[in-house]
C-alpha atoms as a PDB file:
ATOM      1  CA  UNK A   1       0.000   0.000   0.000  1.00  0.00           C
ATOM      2  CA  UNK A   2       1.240   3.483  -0.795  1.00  0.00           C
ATOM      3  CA  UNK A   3       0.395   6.848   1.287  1.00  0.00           C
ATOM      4  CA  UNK A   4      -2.321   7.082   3.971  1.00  0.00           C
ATOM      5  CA  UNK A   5      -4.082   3.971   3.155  1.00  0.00           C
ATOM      6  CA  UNK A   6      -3.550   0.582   5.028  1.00  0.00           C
ATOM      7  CA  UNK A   7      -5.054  -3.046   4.238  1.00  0.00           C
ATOM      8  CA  UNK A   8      -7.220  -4.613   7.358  1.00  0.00           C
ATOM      9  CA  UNK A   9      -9.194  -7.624   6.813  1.00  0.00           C
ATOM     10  CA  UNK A  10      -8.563  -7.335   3.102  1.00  0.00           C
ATOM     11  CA  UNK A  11     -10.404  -4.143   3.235  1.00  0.00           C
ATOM     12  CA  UNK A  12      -8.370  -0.866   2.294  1.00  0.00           C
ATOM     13  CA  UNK A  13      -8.929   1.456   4.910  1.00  0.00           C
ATOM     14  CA  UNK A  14      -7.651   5.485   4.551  1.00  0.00           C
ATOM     15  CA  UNK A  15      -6.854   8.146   7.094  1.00  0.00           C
ATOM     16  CA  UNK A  16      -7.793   9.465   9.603  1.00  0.00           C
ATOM     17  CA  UNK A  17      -7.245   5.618  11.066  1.00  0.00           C
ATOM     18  CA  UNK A  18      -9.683   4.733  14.176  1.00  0.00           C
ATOM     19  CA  UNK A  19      -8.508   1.868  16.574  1.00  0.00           C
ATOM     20  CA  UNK A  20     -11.241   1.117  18.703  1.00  0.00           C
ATOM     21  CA  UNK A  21     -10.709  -1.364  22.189  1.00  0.00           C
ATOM     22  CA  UNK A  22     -12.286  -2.937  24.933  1.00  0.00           C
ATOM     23  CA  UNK A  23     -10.844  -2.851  28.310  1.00  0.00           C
ATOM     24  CA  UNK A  24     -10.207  -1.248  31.471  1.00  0.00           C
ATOM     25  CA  UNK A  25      -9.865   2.478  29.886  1.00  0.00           C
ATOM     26  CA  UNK A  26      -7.146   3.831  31.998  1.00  0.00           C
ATOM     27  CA  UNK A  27      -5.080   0.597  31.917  1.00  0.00           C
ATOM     28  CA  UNK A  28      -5.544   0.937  28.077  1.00  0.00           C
ATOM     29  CA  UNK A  29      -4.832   4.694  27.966  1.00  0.00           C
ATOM     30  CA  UNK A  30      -1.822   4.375  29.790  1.00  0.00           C
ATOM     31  CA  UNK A  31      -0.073   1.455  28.375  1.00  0.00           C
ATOM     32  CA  UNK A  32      -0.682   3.203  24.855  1.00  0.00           C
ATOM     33  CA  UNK A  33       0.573   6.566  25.710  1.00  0.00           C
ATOM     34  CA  UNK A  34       3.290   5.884  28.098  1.00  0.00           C
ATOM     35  CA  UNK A  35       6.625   6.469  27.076  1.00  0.00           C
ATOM     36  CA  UNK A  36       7.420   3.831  24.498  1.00  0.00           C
ATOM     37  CA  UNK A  37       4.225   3.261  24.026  1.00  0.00           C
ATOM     38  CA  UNK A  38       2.435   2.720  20.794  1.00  0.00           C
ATOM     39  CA  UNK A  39       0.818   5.809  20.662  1.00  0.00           C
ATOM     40  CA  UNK A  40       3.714   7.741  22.198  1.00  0.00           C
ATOM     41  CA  UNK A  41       5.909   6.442  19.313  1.00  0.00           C
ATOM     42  CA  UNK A  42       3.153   7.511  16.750  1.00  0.00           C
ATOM     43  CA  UNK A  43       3.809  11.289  18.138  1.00  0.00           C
ATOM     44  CA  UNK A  44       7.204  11.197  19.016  1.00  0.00           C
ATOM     45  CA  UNK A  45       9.161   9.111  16.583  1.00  0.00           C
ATOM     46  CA  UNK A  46       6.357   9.682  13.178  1.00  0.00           C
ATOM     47  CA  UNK A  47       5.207  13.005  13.783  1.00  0.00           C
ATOM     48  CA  UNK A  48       1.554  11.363  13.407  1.00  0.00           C
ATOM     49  CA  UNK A  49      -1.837  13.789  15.624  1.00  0.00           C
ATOM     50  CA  UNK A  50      -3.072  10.923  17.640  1.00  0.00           C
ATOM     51  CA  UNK A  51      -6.305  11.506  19.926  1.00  0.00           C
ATOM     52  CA  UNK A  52      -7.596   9.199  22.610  1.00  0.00           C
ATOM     53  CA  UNK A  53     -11.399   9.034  23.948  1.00  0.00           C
ATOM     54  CA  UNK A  54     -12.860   7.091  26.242  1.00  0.00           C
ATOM     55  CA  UNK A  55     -16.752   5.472  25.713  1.00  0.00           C
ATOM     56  CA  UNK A  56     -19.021   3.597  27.665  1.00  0.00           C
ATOM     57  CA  UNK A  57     -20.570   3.128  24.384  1.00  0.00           C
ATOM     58  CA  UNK A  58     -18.390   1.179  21.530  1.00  0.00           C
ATOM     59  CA  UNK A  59     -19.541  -0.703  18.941  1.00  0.00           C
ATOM     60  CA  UNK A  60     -16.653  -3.386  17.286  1.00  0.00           C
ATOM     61  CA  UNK A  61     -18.455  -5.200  14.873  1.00  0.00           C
ATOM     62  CA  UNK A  62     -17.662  -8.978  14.579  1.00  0.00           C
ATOM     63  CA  UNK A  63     -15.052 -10.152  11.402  1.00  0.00           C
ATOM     64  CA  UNK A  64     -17.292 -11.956   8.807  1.00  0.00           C
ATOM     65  CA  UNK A  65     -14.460 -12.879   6.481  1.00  0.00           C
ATOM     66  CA  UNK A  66     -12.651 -16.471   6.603  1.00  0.00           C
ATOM     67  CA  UNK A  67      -9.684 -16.728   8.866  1.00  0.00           C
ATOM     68  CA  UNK A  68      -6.593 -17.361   7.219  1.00  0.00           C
ATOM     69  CA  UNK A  69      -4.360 -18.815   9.966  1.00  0.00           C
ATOM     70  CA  UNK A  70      -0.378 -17.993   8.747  1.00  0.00           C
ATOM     71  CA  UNK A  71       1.100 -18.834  11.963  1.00  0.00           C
ATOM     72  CA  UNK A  72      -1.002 -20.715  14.207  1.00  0.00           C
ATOM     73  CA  UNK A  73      -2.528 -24.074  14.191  1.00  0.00           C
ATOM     74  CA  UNK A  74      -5.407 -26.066  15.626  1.00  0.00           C
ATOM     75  CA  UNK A  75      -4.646 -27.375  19.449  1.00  0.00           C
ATOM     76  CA  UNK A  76      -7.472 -30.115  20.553  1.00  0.00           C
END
C-alpha cells in the first residue's frame, strides 16, 4: 500500500485511522501513551496527531471474512 491507506481484513482502509478497544480504559490509555508506548511512538518518533477518547458506548463489529491462519494451528 502506498500513502495514507492501510489493508485490514482485506479491506483498504484510509486516514484518519480509528482503533477502537475494549478494556479497562485507563489501563488501556496508559499502556498506549506511556513512554514507548504505541501511541507515544506515533507522536514522538512519526510526527503522526493521535487523539484518545474514552466510551461507555463502543460498537466493534464482529469479522465476517474467513480466517486465514499464517502462523497458528489447531490445538485439541
Amino acid at each position: 500500500m502506498h500513502g495514507n491507506i492501510i489493508k485490514i481484513n482485506d479491506k483498504k482502509e484510509s486516514s484518519p485511522f480509528v482503533i477502537r478497544a475494549i478494556g479497562l480504559t485507563e489501563k488501556l490509555k496508559g499502556a498506549l501513551t506511556m513512554p514507548g508506548g504505541y501511541l507515544y511512538r506515533l507522536e514522538n518518533e512519526f510526527g503522526l496527531q493521535v487523539k484518545v477518547e474514552a466510551s461507555n458506548n463502543i460498537i466493534i463489529p464482529k469479522y465476517d471474512g474467513i480466517y486465514n491462519f499464517q502462523y497458528a494451528e489447531n490445538v485439541e
